[in-house]
C-alpha atoms as a PDB file:
ATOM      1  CA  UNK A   1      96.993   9.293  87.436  1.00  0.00           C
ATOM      2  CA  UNK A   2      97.359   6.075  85.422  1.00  0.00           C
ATOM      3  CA  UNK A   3      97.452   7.727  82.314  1.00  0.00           C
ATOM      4  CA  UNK A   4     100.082  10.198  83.261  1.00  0.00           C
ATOM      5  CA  UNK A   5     101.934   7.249  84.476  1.00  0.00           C
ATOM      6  CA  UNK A   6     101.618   5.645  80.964  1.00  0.00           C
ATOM      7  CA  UNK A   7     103.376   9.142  80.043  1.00  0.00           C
ATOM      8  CA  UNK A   8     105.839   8.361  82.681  1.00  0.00           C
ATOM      9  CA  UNK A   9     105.061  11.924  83.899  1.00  0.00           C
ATOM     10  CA  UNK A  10     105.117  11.789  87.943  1.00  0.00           C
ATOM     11  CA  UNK A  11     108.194  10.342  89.042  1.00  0.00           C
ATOM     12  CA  UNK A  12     111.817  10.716  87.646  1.00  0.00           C
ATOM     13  CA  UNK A  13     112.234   6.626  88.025  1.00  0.00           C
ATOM     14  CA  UNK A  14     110.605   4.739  85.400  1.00  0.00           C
ATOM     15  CA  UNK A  15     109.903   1.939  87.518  1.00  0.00           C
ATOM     16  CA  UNK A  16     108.088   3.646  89.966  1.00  0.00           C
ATOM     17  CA  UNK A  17     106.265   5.226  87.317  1.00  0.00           C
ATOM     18  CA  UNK A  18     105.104   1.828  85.914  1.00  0.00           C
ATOM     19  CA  UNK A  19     104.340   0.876  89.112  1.00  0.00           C
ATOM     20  CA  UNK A  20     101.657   3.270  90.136  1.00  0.00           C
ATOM     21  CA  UNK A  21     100.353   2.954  86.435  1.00  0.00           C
ATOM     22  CA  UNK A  22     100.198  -0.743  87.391  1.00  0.00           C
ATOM     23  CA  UNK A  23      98.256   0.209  90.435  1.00  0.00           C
ATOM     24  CA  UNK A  24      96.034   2.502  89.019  1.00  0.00           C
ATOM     25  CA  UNK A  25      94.409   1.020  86.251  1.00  0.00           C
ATOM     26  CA  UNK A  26      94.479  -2.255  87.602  1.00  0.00           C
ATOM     27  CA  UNK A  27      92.154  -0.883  90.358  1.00  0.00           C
ATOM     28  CA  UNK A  28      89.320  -0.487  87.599  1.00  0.00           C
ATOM     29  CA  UNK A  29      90.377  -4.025  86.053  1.00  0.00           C
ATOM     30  CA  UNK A  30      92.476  -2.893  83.341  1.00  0.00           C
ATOM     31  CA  UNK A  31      96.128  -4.628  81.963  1.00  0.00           C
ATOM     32  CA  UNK A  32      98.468  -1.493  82.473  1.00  0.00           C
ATOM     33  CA  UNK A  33     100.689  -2.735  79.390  1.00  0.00           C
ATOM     34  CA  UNK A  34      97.800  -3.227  76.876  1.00  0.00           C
ATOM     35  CA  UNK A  35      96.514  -0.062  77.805  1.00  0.00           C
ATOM     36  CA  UNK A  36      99.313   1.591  77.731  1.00  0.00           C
ATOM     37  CA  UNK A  37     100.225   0.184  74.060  1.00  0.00           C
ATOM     38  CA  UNK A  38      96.574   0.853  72.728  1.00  0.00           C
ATOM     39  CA  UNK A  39      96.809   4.497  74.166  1.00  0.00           C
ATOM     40  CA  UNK A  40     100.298   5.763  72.476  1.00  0.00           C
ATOM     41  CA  UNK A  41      99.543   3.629  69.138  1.00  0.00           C
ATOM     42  CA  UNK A  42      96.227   4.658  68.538  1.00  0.00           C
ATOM     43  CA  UNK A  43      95.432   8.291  70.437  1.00  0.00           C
ATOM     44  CA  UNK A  44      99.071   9.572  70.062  1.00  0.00           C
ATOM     45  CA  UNK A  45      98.823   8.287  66.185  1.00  0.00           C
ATOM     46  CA  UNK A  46      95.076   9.728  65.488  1.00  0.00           C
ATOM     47  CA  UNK A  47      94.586  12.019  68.194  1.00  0.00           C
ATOM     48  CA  UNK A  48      90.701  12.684  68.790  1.00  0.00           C
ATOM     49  CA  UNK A  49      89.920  11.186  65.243  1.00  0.00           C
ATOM     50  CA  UNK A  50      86.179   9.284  65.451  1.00  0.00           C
ATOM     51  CA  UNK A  51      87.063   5.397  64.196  1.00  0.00           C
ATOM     52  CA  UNK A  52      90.893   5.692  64.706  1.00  0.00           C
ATOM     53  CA  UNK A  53      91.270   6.684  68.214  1.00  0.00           C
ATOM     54  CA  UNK A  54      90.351   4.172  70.493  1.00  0.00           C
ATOM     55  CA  UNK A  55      90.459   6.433  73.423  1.00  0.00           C
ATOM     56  CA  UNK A  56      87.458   8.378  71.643  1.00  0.00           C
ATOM     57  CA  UNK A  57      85.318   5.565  70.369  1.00  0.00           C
ATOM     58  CA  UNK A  58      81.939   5.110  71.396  1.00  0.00           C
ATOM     59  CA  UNK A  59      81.623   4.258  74.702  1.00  0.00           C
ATOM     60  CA  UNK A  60      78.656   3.698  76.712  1.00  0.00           C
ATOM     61  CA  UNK A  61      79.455   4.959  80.398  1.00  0.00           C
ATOM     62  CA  UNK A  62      81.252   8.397  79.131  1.00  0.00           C
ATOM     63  CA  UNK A  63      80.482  10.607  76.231  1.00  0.00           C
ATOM     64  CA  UNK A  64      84.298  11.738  74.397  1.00  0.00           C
ATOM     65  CA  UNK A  65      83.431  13.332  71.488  1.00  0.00           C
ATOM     66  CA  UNK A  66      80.649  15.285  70.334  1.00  0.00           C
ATOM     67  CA  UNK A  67      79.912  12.941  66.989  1.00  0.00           C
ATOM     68  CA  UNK A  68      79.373  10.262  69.929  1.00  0.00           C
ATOM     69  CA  UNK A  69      75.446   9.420  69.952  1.00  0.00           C
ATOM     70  CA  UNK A  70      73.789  11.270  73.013  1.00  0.00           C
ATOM     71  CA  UNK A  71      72.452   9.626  75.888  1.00  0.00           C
ATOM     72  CA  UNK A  72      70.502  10.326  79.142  1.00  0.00           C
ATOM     73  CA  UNK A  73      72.949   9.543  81.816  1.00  0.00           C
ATOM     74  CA  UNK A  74      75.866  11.374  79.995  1.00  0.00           C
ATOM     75  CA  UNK A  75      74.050  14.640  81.614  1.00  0.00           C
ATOM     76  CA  UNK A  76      75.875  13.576  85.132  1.00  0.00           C
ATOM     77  CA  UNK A  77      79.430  12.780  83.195  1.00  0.00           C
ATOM     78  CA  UNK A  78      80.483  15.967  85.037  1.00  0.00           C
ATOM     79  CA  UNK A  79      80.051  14.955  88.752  1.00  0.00           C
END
């Protein structure tokens, strides 16, 4: 939800939309406006490119891509 919120996607008012994008990725500890700003100027720029898209760089608790470096608990990503 927080990143179709970023996309102001769910609600016609663009305040409420930035305020459940607020909500939602500040749940997990995130700043809604930095992620927001990294999101549309580096995966909307270099969508799905390894070293350019920050939304695909290496990341240890999810595997993105399939150049990413395999590892044991990325077998559960799907639960």
């Amino acid at each position: 939800m927080g990143h179709d919120e970023a996309h102001r996607t769910i609600g016609r008012s663009k305040w409420v939309n930035s305020l459940i994008q607020f909500g939602c990725v500040s749940l997990v500890g995130v700043n809604a406006y930095l992620w927001r700003m990294r999101h549309t100027n580096s995966h909307h720029i270099f969508p799905n490119v390894n070293d350019c898209d920050s939304d695909v760089d290496e990341n240890p608790v999810i595997r993105l891509s399939p150049n990413q470096p395999w590892r044991a608990h990325f077998r559960y990503q799907s639960l």
